[in-house]
Every structure is written in structure tokens, then in C-alpha cells.
Protein backbone atom coordinates (compact mmCIF):
# COMPACT_ATOMS: atom_id res chain seq x y z
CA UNK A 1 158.21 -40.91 -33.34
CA UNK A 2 161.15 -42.26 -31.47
CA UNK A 3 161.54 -40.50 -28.36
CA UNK A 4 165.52 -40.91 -27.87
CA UNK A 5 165.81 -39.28 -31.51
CA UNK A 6 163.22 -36.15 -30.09
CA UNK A 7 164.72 -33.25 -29.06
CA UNK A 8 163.77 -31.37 -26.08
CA UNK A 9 161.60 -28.21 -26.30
CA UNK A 10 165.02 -26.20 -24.79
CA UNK A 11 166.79 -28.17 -27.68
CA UNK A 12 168.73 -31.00 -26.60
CA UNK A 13 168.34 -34.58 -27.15
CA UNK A 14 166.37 -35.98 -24.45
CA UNK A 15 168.30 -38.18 -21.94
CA UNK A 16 168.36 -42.07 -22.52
CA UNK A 17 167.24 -42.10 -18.51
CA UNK A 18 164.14 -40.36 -19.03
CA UNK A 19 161.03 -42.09 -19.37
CA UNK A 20 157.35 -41.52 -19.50
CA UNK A 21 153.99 -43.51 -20.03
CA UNK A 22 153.17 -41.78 -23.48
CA UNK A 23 157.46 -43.14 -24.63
CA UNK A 24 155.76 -46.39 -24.55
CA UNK A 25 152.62 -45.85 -26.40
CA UNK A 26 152.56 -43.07 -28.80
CA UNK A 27 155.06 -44.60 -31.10
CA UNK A 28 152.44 -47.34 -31.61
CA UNK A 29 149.84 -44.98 -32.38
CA UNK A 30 151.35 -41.88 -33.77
CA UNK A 31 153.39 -41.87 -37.49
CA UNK A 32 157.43 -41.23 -37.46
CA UNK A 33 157.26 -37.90 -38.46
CA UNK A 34 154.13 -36.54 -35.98
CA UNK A 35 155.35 -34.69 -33.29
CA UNK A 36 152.20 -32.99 -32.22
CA UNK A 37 151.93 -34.20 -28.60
CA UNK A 38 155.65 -32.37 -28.06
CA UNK A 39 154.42 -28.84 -30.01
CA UNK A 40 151.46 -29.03 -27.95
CA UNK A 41 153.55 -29.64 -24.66
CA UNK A 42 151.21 -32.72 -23.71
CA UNK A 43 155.08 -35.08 -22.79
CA UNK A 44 156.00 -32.10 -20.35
CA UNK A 45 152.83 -31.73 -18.42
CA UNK A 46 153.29 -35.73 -17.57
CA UNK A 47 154.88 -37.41 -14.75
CA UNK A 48 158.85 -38.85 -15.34
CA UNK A 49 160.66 -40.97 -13.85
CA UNK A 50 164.66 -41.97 -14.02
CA UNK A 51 165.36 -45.04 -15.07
CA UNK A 52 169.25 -44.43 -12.57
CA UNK A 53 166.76 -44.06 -9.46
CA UNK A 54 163.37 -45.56 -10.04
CA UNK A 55 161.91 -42.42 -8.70
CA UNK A 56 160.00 -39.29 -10.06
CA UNK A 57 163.35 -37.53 -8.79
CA UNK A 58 167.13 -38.04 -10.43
CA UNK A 59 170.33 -38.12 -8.98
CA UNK A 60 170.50 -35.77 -5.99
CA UNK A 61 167.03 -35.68 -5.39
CA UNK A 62 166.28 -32.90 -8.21
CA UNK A 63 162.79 -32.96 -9.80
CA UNK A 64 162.77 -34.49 -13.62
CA UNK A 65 161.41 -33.16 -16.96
CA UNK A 66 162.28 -33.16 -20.71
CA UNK A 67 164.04 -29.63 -20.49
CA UNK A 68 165.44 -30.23 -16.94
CA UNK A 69 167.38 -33.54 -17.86
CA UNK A 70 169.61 -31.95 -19.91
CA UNK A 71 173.95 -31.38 -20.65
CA UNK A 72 174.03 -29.40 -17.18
CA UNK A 73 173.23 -33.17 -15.12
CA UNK A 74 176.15 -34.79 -14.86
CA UNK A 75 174.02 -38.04 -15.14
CA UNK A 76 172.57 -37.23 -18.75
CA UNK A 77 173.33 -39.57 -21.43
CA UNK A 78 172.02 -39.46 -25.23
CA UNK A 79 173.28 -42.82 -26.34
CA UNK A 80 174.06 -46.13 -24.78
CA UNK A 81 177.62 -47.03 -24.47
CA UNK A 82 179.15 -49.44 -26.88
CA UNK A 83 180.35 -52.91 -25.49
């Protein structure tokens, strides 16, 4: 599973800012097409951080999660910018 292809259980593709432990591991371990740890909500129970701040918060200090980093930030990106 690659998480910047995953959608977001509200429906949107997850922001290129958001990270979390399992993003790092679970591609190793899990096949392309399993997405059981997202139907089973296991990604939003863990803790995120913003790869903008640093911090378990985004910009302006508002808490992060896969449905809550969404089109309504104004600092949510789905793809990088082309150079």
C-alpha cells in the first residue's frame, strides 16, 4: 500500500505532509492492494505529525489526523510540485 495513493476514510487523498510510524513500515510488510489496517481504523487511532511543523499539531496550532488534513487546510497538498 502506498500511503500518498490512500484515500482518507472522509474520502480525500491524504496530504503529502502527513506522516505516521505505520507510513514507514506497513508497505514493507503489507501487499499493494491490502488495506486492512485503514478499514479497521488502526492509521487513525495513531499519533501524526506534520512534516511543515515537526509537531503533532499543523499550521495554526490545529490537532492532525487522516480526515482532519484535508481540502479545507489551506496547507494540504496531494502531490509534490514539479521543478
Amino acid at each position: 500500500m502506498t500511503f500518498l495513493n490512500t484515500r482518507a476514510p472522509a474520502g480525500h487523498k491524504l496530504c503529502i505532509h502527513l506522516r505516521a510510524k505505520e507510513m514507514y513500515y506497513t508497505q514493507v510488510i503489507l501487499p499493494a492492494h491490502d488495506d486492512s489496517l485503514l478499514k479497521a481504523g488502526e492509521l487513525d487511532r495513531n499519533h501524526y505529525w506534520c512534516l511543515k511543523t515537526c509537531r503533532p499539531l499543523g499550521p495554526g496550532n490545529v490537532p492532525l489526523s487522516m480526515d482532519a488534513c484535508g481540502p479545507d487546510r489551506e496547507c494540504y497538498v496531494t502531490e509534490r510540485p514539479s521543478t
